[in-house]
Protein backbone atom coordinates (compact mmCIF):
# COMPACT_ATOMS: atom_id res chain seq x y z
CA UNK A 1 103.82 -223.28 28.98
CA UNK A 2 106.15 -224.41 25.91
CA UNK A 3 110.01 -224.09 26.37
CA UNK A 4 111.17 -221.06 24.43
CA UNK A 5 114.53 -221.29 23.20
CA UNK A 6 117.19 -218.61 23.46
CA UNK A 7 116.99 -216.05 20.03
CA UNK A 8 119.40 -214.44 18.76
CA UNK A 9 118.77 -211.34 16.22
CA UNK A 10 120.76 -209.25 14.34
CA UNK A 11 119.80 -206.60 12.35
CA UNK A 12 121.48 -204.50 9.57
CA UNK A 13 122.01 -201.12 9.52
CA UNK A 14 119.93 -198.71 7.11
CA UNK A 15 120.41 -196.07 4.88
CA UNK A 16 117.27 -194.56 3.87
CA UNK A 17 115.36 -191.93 1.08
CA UNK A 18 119.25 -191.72 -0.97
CA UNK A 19 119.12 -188.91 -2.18
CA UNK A 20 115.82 -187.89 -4.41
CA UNK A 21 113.97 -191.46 -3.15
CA UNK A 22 112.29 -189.54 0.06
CA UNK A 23 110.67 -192.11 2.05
CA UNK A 24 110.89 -194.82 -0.76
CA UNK A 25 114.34 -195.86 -1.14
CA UNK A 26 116.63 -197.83 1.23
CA UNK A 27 119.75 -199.71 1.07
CA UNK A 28 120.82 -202.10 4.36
CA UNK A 29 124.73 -202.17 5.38
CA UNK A 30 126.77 -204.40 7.44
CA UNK A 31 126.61 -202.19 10.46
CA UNK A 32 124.48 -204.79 12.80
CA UNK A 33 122.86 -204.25 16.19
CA UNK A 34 122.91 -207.61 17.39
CA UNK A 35 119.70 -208.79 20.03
CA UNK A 36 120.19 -211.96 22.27
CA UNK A 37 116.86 -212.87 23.85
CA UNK A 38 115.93 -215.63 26.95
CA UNK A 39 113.41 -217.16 28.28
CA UNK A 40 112.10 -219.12 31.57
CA UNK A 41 110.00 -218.97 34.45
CA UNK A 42 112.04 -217.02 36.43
CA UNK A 43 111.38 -214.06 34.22
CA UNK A 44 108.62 -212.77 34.81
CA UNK A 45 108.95 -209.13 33.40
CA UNK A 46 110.72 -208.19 30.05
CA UNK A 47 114.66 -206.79 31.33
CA UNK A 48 116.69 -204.96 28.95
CA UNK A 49 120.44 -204.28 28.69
CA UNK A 50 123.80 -204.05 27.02
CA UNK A 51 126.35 -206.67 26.68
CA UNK A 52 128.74 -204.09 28.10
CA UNK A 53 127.10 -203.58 31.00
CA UNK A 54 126.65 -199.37 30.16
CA UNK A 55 123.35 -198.09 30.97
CA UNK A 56 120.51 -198.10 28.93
CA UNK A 57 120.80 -195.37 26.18
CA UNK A 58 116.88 -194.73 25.98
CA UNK A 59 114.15 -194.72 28.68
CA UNK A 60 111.85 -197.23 28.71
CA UNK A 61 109.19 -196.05 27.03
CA UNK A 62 111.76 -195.26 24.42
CA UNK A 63 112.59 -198.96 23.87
CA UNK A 64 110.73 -199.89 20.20
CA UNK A 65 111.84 -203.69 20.95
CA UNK A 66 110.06 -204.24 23.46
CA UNK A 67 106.92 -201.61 22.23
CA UNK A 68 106.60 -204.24 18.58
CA UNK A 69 107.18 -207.22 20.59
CA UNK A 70 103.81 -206.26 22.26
CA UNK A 71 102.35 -204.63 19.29
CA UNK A 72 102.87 -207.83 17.42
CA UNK A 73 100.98 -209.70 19.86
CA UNK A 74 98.10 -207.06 19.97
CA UNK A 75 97.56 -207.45 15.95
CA UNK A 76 98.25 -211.40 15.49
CA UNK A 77 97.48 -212.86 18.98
CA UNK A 78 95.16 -210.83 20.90
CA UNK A 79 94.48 -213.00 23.28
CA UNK A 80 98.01 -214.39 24.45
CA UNK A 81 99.98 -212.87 27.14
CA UNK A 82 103.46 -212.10 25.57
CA UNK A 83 106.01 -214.33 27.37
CA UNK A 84 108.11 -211.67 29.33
CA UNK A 85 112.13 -212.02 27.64
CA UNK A 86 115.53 -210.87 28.83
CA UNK A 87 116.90 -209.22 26.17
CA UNK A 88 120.76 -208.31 25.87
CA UNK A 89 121.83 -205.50 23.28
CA UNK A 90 125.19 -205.11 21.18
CA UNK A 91 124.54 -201.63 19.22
CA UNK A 92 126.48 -200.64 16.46
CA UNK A 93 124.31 -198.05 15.06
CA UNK A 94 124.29 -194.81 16.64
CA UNK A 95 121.25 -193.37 18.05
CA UNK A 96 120.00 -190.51 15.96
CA UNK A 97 122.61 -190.93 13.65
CA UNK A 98 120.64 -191.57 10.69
CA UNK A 99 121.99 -195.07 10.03
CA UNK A 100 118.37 -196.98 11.35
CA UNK A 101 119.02 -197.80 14.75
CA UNK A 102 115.38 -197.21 15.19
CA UNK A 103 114.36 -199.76 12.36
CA UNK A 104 116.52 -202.26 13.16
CA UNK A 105 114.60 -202.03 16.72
CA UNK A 106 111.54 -202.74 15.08
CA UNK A 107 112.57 -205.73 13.16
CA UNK A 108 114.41 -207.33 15.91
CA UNK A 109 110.70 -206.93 18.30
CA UNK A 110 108.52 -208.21 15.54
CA UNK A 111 110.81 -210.83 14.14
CA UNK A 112 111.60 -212.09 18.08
CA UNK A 113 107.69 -211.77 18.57
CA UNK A 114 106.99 -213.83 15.16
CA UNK A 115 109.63 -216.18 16.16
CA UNK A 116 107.54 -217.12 19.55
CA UNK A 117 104.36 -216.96 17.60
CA UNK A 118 105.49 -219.71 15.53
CA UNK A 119 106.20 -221.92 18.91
CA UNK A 120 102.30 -221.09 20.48
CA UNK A 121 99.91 -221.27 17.77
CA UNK A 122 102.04 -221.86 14.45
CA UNK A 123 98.32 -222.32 12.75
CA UNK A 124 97.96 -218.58 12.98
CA UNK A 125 101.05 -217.71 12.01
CA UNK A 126 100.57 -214.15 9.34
CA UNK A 127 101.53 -214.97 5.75
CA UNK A 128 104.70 -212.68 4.93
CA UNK A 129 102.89 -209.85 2.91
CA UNK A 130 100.84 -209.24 5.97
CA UNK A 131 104.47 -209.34 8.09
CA UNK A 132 106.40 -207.07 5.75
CA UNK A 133 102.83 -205.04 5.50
CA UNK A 134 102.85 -204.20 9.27
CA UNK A 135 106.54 -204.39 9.42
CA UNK A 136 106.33 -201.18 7.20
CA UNK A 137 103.00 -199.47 8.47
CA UNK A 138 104.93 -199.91 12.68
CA UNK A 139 107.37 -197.24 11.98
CA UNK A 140 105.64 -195.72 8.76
CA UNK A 141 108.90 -195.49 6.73
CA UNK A 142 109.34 -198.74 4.65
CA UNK A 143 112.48 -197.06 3.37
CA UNK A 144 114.34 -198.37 6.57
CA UNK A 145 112.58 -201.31 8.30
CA UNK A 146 111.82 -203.43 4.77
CA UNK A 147 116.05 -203.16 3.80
CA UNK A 148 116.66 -203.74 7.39
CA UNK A 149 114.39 -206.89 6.92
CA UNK A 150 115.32 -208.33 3.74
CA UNK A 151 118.94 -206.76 3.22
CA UNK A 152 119.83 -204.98 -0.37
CA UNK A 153 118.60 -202.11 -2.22
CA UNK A 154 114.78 -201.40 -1.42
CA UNK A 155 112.35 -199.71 -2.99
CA UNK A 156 108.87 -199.56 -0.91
CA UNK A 157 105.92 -198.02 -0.95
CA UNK A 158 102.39 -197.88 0.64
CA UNK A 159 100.03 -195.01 0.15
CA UNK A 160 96.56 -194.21 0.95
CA UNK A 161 95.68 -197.53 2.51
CA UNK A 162 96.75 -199.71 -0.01
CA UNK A 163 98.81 -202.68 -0.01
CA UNK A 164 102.99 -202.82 0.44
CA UNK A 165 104.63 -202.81 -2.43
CA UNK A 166 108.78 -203.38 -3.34
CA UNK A 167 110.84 -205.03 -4.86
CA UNK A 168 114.65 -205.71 -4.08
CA UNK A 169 118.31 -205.24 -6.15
CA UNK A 170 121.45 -206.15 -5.26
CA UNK A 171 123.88 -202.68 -5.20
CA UNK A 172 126.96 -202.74 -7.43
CA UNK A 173 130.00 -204.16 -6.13
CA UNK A 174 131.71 -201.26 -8.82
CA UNK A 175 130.94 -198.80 -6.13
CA UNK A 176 132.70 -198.16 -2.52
CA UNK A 177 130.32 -197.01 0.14
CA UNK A 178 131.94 -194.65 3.03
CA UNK A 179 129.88 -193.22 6.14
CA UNK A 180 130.76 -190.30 7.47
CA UNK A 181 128.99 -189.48 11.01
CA UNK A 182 129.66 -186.33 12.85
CA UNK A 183 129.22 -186.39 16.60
CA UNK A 184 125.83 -184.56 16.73
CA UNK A 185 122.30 -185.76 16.85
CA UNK A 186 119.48 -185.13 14.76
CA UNK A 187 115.77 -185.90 15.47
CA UNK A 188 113.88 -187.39 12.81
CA UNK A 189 110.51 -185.56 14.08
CA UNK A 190 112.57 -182.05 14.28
CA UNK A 191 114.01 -183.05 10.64
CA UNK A 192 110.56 -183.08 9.06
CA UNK A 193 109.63 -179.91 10.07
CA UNK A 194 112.07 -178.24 8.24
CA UNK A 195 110.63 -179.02 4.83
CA UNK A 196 108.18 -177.17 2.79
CA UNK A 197 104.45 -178.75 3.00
CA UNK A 198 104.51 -178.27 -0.95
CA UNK A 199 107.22 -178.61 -3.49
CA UNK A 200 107.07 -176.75 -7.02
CA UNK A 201 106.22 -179.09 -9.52
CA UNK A 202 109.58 -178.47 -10.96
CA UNK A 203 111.22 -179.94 -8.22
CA UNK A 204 109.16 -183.14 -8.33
CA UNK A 205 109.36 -183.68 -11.53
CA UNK A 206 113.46 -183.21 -10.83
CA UNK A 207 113.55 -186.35 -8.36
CA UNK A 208 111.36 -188.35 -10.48
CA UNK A 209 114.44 -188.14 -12.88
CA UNK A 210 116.94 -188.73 -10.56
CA UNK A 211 114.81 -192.08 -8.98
CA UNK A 212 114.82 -193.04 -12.73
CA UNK A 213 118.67 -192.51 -13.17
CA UNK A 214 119.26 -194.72 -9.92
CA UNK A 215 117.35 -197.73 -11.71
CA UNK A 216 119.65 -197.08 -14.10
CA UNK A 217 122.47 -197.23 -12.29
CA UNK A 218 121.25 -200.36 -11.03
CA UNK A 219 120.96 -202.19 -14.41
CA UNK A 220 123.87 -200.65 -15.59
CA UNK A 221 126.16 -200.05 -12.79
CA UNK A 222 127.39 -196.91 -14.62
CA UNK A 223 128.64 -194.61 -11.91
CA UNK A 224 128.19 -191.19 -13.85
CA UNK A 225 124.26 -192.72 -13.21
CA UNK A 226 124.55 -192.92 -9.80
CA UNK A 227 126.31 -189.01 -9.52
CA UNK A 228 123.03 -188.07 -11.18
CA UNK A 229 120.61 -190.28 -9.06
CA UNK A 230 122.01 -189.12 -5.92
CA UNK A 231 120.75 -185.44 -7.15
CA UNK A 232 117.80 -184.11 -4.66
CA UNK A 233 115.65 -180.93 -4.51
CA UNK A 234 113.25 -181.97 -2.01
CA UNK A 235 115.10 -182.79 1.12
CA UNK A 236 118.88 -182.41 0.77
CA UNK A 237 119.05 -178.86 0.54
CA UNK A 238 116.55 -178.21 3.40
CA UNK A 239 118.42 -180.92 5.51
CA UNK A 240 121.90 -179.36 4.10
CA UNK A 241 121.09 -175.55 4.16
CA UNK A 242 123.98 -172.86 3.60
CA UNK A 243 124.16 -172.27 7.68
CA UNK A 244 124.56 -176.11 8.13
CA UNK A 245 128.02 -177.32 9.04
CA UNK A 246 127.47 -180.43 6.59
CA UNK A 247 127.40 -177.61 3.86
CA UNK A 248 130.93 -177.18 2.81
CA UNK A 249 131.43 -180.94 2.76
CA UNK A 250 128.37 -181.49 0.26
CA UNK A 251 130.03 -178.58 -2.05
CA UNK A 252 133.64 -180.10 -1.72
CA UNK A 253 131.66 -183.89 -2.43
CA UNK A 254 130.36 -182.18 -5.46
CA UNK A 255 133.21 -180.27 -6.95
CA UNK A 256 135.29 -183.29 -6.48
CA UNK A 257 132.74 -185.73 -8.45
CA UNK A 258 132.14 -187.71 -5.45
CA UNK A 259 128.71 -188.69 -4.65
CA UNK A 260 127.10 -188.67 -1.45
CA UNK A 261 124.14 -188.46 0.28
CA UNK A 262 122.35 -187.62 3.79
CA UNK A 263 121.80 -191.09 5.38
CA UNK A 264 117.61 -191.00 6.07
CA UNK A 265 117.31 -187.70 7.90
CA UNK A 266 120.91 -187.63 8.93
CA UNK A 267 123.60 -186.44 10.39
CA UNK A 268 125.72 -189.06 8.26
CA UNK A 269 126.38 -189.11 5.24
CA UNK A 270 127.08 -191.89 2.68
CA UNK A 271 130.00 -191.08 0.31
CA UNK A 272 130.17 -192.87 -3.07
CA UNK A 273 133.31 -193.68 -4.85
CA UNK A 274 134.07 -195.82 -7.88
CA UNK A 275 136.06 -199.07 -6.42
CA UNK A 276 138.91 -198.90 -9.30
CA UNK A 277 139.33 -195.15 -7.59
CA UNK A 278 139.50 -195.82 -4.27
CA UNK A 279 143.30 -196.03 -3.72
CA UNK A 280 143.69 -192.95 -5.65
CA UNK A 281 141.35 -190.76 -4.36
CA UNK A 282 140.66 -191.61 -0.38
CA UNK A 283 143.38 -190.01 1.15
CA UNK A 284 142.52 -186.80 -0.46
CA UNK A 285 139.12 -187.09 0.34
CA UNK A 286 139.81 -188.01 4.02
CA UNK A 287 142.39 -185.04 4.13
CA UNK A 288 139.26 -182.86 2.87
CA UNK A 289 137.28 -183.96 5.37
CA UNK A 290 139.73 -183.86 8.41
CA UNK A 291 140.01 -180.34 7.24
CA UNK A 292 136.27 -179.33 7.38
CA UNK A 293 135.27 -180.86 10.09
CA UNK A 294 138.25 -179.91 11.85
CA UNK A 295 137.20 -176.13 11.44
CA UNK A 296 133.70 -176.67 12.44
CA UNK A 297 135.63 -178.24 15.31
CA UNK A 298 133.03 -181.47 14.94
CA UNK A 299 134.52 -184.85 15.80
CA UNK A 300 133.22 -187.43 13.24
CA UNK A 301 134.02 -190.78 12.24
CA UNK A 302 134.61 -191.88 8.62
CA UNK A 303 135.18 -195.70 7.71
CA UNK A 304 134.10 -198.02 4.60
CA UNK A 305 130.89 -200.56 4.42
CA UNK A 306 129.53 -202.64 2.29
CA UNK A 307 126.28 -203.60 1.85
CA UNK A 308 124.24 -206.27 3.51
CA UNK A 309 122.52 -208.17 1.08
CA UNK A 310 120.79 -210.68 3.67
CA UNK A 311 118.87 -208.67 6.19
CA UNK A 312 117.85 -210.01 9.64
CA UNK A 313 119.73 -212.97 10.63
CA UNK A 314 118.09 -215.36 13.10
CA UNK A 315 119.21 -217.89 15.18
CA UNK A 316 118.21 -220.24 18.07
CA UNK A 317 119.78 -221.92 20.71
């Protein structure tokens, strides 16, 4: 069997559908789970586990590393066992928490299982459209695993069987990006089912606007076109009802001309603040928040990113 060499993976964080982009638009930030994967013949089934020695957050059929690592192999080398790895994880991104930690799984399987792939039979090795094309049908949200993959602002899509398509920006440096994640989980799968199976054509033709006024933004880097972009009828306020918790921060966001948005199905948020204002305005805002969250009695972190502009890093040892 050929040596494999030790990988190591790291994978940005995700913010996916901002705002009116549901299940199209993503942006990657430099919150990284970091993967470090070995090989040799003294392995001889796949082991899993932190660097800090904790147990395991997920089962093991929960783990989506090692579920594409195989999954890879079943769709680009069918008949080759998968060399078993041990794999040790550094997570950054909480579980749940709306930031991708389940993307940035995915990537870090399929790019470790492309990486040995390349090692075996590097005559078979998948062109990149049909990567990024399974990369995004895996998970079926390209709005989290393609930004995780290349880094940036994403825009993806793939609908009725046809082909991937996206294309990548780089996001404004004019703007600060905050995250604000309360201490509570929320399932993607349990998300979903509170939205309507059919939107008035009102409100579609609403987030169609708002997608447009985000390009905008993006060309422009005008931020009164990103308070308008970050507008959404069709998930927000069924995500962000009155009874929600989140509720009176997204009014107090609003009044104050701050934009924000739920991060993919949440419970963070992403807060958006012109850079020249940020020394003017964040203590007030944090003071806000401490307040709100302090009478819902939720504990909550709040701290500044930037966004990741490379995507998965890869190295080998």
């Amino acid at each position: 069997m050929i040596r494999l060499p030790k990988i190591l993976i790291q994978v940005p964080g995700t913010s996916a559908n901002l705002g009116p982009g549901f299940d199209l638009m993503g942006l990657a930030l430099d919150l990284r789970n970091e993967f470090e994967f070995s090989f040799s013949k003294e392995i001889t089934k796949s082991i899993t586990e932190l660097k800090n020695g904790k147990p395991l957050p997920f089962s093991e059929k929960e783990d989506l590393v090692y579920q594409s690592y195989l999954s890879y192999f079943k769709k680009f080398l069918p008949n080759t066992t998968p060399p078993p790895y041990h794999c040790k994880m550094s997570l950054s991104l909480p579980l749940k928490g709306g930031l991708g930690s389940s993307a940035s799984a995915i990537v870090a399987g399929l790019s470790l299982a492309r990486e040995v792939h390349k090692r075996l039979e590097p005559a078979t090795l998948p062109t990149e459209p049909d990567f990024t094309q399974y990369l995004a049908e895996f998970e079926g949200h390209p709005d989290n695993t393609l930004p995780a993959y290349l880094g940036g602002f994403v825009f993806a899509y793939s609908t009725f069987g046809e082909r991937l398509r996206y294309f990548r920006k780089k996001f404004p440096s004019s703007v600060a990006i905050f995250v604000l994640t309360p201490e509570f989980h929320v399932s993607t799968e349990e998300s979903r089912k509170a939205l309507p199976k059919t939107y008035a054509t009102a409100d579609v033709i609403f987030n169609l606007s708002r997608i447009g006024a985000w390009m905008h933004f993006l060309d422009k880097r005008k931020f009164g076109d990103l308070l308008v972009g970050l507008e959404d009828k069709m998930h927000t306020p069924y995500r962000i009802p009155k009874s929600s918790p989140l509720f009176p921060l997204a009014e107090t966001f609003t009044e104050s001309g701050i934009g924000y948005c739920l991060s993919g199905s949440g419970p963070s948020l992403l807060v958006f603040l012109e850079r020249k204002s940020v020394k003017s305005k964040q203590a007030d805002l944090e003071e806000k928040i401490s307040q709100i969250m302090g009478i819902a009695k939720i504990a909550y972190s709040f701290k500044r990113v930037k966004p990741d502009g490379l995507g998965v890093r890869i190295q080998t040892k």
